[in-house]
PDB file of N, CA and C in Angstrom:
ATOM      1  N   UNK A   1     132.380 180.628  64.228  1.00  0.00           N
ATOM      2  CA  UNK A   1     131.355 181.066  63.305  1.00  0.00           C
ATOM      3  C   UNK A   1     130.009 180.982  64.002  1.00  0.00           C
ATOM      4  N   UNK A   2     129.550 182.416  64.055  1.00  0.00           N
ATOM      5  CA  UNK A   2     127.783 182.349  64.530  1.00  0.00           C
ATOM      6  C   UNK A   2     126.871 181.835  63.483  1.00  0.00           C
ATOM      7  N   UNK A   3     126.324 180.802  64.095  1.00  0.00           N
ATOM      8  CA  UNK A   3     124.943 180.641  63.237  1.00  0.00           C
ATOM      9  C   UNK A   3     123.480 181.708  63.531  1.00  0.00           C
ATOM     10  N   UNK A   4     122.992 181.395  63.011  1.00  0.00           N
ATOM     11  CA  UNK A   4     121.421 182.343  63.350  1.00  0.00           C
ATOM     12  C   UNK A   4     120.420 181.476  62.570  1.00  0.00           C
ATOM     13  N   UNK A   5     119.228 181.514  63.060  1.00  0.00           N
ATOM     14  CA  UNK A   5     117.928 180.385  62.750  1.00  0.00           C
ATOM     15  C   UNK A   5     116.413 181.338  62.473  1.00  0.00           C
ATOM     16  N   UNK A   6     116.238 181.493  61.409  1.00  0.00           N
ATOM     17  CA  UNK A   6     115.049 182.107  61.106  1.00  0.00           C
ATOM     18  C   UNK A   6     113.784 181.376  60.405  1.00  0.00           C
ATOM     19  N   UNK A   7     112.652 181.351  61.601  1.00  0.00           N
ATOM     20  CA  UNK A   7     111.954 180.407  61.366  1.00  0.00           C
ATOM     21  C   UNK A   7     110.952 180.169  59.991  1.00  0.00           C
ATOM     22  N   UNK A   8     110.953 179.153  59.020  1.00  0.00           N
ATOM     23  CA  UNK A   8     110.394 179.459  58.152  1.00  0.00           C
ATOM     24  C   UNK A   8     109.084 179.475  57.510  1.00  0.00           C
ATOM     25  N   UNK A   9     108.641 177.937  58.622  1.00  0.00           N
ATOM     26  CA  UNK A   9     107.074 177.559  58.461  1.00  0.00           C
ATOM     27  C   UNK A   9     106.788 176.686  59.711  1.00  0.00           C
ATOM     28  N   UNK A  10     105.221 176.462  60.352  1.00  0.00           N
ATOM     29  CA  UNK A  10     104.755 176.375  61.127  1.00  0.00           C
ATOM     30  C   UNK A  10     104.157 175.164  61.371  1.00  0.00           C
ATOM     31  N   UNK A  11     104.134 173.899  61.548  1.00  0.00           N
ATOM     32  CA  UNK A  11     103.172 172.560  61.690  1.00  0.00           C
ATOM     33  C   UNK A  11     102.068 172.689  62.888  1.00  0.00           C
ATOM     34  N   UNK A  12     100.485 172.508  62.487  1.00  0.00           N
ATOM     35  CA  UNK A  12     100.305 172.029  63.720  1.00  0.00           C
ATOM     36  C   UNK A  12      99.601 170.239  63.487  1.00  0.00           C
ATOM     37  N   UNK A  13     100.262 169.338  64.235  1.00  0.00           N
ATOM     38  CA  UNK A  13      99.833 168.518  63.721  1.00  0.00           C
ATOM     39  C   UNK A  13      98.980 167.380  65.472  1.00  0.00           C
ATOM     40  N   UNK A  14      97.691 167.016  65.003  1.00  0.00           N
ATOM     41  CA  UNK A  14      96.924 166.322  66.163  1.00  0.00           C
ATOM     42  C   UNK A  14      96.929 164.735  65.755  1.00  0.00           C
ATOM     43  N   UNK A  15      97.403 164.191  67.163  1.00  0.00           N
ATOM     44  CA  UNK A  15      97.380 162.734  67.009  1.00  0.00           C
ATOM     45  C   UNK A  15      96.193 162.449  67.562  1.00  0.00           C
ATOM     46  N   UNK A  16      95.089 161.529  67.027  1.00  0.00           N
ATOM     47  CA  UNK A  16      94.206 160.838  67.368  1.00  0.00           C
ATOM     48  C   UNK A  16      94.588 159.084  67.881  1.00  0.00           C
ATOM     49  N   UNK A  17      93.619 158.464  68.623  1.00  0.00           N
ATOM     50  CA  UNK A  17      93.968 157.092  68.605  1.00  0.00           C
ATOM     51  C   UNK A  17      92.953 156.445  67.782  1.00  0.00           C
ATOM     52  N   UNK A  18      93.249 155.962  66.999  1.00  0.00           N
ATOM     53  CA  UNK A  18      92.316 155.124  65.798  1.00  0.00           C
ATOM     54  C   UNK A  18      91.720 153.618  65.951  1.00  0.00           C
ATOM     55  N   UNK A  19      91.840 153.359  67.022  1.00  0.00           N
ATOM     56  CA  UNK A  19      91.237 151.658  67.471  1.00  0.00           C
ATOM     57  C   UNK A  19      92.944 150.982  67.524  1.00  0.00           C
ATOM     58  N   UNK A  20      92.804 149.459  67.696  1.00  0.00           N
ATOM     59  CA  UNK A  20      93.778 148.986  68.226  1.00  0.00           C
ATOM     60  C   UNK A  20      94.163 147.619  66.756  1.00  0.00           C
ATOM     61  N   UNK A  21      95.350 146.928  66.882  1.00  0.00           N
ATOM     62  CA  UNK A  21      95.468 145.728  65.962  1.00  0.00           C
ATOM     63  C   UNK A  21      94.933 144.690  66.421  1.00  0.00           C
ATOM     64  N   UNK A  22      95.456 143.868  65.635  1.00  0.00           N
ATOM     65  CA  UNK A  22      95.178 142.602  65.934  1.00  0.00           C
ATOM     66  C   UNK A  22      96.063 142.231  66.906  1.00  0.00           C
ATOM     67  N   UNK A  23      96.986 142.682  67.633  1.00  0.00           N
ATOM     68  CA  UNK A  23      98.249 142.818  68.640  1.00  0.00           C
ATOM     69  C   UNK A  23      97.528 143.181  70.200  1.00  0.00           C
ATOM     70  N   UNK A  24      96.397 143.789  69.618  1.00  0.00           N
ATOM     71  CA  UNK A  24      95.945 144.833  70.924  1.00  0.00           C
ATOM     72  C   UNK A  24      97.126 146.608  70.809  1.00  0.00           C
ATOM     73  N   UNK A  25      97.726 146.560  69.983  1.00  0.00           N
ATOM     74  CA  UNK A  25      98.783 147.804  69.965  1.00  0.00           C
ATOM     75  C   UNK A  25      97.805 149.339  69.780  1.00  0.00           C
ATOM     76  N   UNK A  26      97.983 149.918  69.669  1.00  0.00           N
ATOM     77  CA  UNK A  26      97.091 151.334  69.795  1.00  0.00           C
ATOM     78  C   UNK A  26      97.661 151.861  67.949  1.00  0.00           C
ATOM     79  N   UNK A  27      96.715 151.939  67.295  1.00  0.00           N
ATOM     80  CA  UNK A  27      97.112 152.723  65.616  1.00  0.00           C
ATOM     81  C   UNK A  27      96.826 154.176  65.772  1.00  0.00           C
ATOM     82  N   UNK A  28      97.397 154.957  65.553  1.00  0.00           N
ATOM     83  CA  UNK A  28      97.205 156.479  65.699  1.00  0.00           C
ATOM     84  C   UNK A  28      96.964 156.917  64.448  1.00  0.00           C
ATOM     85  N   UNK A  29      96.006 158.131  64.513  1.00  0.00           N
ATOM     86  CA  UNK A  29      95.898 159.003  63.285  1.00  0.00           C
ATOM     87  C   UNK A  29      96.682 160.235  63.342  1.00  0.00           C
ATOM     88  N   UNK A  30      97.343 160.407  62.526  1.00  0.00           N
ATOM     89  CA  UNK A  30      97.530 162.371  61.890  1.00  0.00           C
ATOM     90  C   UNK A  30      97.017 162.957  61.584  1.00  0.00           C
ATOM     91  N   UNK A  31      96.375 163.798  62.031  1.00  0.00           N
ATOM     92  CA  UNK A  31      95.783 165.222  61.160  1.00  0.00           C
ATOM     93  C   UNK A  31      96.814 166.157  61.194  1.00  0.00           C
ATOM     94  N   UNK A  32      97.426 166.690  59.751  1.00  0.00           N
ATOM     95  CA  UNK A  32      98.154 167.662  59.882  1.00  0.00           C
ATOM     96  C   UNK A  32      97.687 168.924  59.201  1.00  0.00           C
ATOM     97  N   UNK A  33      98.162 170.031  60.133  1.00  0.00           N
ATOM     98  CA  UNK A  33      97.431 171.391  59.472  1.00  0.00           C
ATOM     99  C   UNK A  33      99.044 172.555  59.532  1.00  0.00           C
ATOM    100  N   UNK A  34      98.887 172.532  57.678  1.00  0.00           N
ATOM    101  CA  UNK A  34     100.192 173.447  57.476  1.00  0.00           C
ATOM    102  C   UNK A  34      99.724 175.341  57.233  1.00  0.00           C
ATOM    103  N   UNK A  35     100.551 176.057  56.850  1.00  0.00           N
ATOM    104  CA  UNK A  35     100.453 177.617  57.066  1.00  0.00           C
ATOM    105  C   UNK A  35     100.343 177.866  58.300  1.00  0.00           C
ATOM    106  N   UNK A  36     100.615 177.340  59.515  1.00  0.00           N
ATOM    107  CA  UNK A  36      99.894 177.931  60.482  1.00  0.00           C
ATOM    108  C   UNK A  36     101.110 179.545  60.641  1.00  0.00           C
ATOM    109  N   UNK A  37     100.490 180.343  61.686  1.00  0.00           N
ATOM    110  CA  UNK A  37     101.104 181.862  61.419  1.00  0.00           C
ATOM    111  C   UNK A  37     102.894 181.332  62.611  1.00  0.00           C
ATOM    112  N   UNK A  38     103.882 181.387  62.050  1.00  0.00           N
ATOM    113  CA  UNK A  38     105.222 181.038  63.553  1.00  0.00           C
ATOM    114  C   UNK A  38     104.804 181.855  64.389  1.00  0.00           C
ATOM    115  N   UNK A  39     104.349 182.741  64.284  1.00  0.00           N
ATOM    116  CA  UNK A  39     104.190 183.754  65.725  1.00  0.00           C
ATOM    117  C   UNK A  39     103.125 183.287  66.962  1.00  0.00           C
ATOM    118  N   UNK A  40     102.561 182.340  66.315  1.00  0.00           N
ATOM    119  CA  UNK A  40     101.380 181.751  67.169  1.00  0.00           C
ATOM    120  C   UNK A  40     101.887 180.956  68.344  1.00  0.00           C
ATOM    121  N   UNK A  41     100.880 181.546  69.602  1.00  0.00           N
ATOM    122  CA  UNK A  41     101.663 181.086  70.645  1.00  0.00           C
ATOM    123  C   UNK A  41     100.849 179.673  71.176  1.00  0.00           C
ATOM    124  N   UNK A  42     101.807 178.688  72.169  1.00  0.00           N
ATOM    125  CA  UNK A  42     101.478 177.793  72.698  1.00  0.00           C
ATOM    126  C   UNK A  42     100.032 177.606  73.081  1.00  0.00           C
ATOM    127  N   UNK A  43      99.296 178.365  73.569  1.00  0.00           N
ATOM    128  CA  UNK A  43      98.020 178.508  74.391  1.00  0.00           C
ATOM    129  C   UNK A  43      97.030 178.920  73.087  1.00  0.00           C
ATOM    130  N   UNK A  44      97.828 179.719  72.192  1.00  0.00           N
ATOM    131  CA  UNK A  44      96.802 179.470  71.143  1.00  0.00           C
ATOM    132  C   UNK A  44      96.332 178.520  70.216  1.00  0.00           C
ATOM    133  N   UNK A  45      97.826 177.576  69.946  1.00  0.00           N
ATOM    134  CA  UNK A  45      97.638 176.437  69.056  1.00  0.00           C
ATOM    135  C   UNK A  45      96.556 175.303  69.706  1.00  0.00           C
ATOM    136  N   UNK A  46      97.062 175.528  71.400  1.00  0.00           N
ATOM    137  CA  UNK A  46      96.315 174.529  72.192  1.00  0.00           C
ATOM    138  C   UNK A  46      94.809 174.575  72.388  1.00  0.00           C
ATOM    139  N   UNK A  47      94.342 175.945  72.052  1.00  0.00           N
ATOM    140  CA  UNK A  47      92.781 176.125  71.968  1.00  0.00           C
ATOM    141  C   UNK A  47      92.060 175.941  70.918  1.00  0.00           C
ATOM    142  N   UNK A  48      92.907 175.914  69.567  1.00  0.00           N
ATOM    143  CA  UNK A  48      92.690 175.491  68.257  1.00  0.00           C
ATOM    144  C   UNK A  48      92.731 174.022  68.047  1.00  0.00           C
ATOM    145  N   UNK A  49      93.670 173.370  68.505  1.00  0.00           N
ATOM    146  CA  UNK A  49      93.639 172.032  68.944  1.00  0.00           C
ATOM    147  C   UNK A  49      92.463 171.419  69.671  1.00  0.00           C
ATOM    148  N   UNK A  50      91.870 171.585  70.729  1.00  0.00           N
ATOM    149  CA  UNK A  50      90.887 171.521  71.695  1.00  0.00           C
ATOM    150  C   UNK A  50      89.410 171.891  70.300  1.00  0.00           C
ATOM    151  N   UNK A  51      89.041 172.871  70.225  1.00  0.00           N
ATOM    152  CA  UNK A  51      88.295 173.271  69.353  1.00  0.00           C
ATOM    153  C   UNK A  51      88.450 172.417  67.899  1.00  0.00           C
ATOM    154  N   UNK A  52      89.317 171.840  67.318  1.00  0.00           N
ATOM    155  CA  UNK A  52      89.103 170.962  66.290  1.00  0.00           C
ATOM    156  C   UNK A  52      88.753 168.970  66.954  1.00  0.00           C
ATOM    157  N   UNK A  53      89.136 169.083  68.035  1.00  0.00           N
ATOM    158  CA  UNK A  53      88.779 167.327  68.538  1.00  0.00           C
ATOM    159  C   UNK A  53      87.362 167.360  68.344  1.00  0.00           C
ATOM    160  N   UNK A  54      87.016 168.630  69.034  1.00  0.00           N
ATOM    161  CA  UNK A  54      85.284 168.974  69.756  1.00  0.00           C
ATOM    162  C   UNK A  54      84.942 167.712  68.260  1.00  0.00           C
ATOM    163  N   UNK A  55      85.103 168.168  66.867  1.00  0.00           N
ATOM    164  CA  UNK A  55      84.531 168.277  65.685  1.00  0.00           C
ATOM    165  C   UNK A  55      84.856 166.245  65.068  1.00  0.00           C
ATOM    166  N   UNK A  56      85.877 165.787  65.944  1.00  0.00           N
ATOM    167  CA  UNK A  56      86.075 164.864  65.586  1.00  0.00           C
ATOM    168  C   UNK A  56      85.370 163.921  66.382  1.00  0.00           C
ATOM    169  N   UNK A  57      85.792 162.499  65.751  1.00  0.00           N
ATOM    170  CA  UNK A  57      84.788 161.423  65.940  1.00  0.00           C
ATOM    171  C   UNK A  57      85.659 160.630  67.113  1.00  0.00           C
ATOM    172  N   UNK A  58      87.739 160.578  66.757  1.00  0.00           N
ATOM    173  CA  UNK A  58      88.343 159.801  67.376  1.00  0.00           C
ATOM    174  C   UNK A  58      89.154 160.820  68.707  1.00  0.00           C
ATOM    175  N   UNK A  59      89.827 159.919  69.163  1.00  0.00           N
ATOM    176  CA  UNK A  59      90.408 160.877  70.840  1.00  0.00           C
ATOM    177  C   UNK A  59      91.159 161.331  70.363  1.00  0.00           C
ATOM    178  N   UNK A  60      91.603 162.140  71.253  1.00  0.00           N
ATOM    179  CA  UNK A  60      92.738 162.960  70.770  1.00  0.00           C
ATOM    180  C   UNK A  60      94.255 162.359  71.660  1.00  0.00           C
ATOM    181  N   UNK A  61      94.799 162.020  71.279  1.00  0.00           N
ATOM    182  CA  UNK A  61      96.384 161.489  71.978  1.00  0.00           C
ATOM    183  C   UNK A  61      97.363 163.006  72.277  1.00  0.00           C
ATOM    184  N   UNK A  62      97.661 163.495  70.884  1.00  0.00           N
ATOM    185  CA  UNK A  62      98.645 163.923  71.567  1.00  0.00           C
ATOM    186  C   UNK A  62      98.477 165.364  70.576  1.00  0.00           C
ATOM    187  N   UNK A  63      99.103 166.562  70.830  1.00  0.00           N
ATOM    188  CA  UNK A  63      99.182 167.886  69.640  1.00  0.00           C
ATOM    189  C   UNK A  63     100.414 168.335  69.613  1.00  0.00           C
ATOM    190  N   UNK A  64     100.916 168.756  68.997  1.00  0.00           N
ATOM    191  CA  UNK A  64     102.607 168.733  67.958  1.00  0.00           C
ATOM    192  C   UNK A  64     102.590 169.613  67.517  1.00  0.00           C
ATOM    193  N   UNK A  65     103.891 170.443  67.565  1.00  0.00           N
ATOM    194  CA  UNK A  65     104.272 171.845  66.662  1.00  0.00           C
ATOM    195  C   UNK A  65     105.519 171.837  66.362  1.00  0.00           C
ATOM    196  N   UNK A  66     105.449 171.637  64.813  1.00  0.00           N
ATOM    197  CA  UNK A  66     106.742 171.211  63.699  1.00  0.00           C
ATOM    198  C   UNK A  66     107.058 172.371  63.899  1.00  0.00           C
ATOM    199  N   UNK A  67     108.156 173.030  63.899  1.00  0.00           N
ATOM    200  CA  UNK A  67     108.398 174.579  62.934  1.00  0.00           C
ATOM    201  C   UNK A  67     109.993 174.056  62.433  1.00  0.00           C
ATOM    202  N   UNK A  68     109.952 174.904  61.509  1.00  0.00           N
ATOM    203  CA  UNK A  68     111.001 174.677  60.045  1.00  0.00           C
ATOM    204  C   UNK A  68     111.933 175.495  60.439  1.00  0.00           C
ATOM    205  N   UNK A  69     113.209 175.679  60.361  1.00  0.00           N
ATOM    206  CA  UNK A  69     114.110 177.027  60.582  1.00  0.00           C
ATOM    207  C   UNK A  69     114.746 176.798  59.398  1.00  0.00           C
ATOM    208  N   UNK A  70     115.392 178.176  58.767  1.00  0.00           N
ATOM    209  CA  UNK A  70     116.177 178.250  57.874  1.00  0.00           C
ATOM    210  C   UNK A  70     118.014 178.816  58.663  1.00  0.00           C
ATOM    211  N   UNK A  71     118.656 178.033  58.771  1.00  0.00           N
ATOM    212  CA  UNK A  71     120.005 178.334  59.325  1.00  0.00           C
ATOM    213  C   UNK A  71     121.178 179.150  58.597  1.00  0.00           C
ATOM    214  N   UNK A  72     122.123 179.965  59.287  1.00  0.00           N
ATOM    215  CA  UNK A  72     122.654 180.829  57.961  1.00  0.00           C
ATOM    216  C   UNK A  72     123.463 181.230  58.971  1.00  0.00           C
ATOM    217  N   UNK A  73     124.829 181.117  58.306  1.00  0.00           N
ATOM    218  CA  UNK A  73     126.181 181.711  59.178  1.00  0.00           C
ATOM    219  C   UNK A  73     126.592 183.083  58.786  1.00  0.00           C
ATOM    220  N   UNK A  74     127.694 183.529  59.387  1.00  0.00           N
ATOM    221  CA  UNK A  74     127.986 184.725  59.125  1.00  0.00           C
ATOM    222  C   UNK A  74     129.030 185.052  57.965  1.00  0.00           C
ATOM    223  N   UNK A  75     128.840 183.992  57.612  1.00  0.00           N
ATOM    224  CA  UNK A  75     129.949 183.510  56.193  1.00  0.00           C
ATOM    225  C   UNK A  75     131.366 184.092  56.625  1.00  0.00           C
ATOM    226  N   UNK A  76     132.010 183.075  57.904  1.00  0.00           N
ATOM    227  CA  UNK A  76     133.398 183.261  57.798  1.00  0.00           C
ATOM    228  C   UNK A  76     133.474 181.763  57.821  1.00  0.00           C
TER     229      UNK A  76
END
């Protein structure tokens, strides 16, 4: 049985580093930004990414792209 994966929705989500514990451990922030378009490519999310830190106060760690698939066989 073939499956097939049609993508359904888009994450882009930016990790910040938010100061440290009482451990010394590193606390991270999420900013998550949903609708983004699936067709959007790597180099674009990454300039949108870049262009939203500019605006922030904390670093930026790390940038992330959720996408959702909807899976569906060939019904045998």
């Amino acid at each position: 049985m073939a499956a097939t994966q049609d993508i359904q929705s888009t994450q882009l989500r930016l990790v910040f580093e938010n100061g440290v514990d009482g451990k010394g451990k590193v606390i991270y922030k999420n900013k998550n930004y949903n609708n983004i378009n699936p067709a959007s490519t790597a180099d674009q999310l990454y300039s949108v990414a870049v262009a939203i830190e500019g605006l922030q106060s904390l670093q930026l760690f790390n940038i992330e792209r959720n996408d959702s698939y909807m899976l569906a066989g060939d019904g045998q």
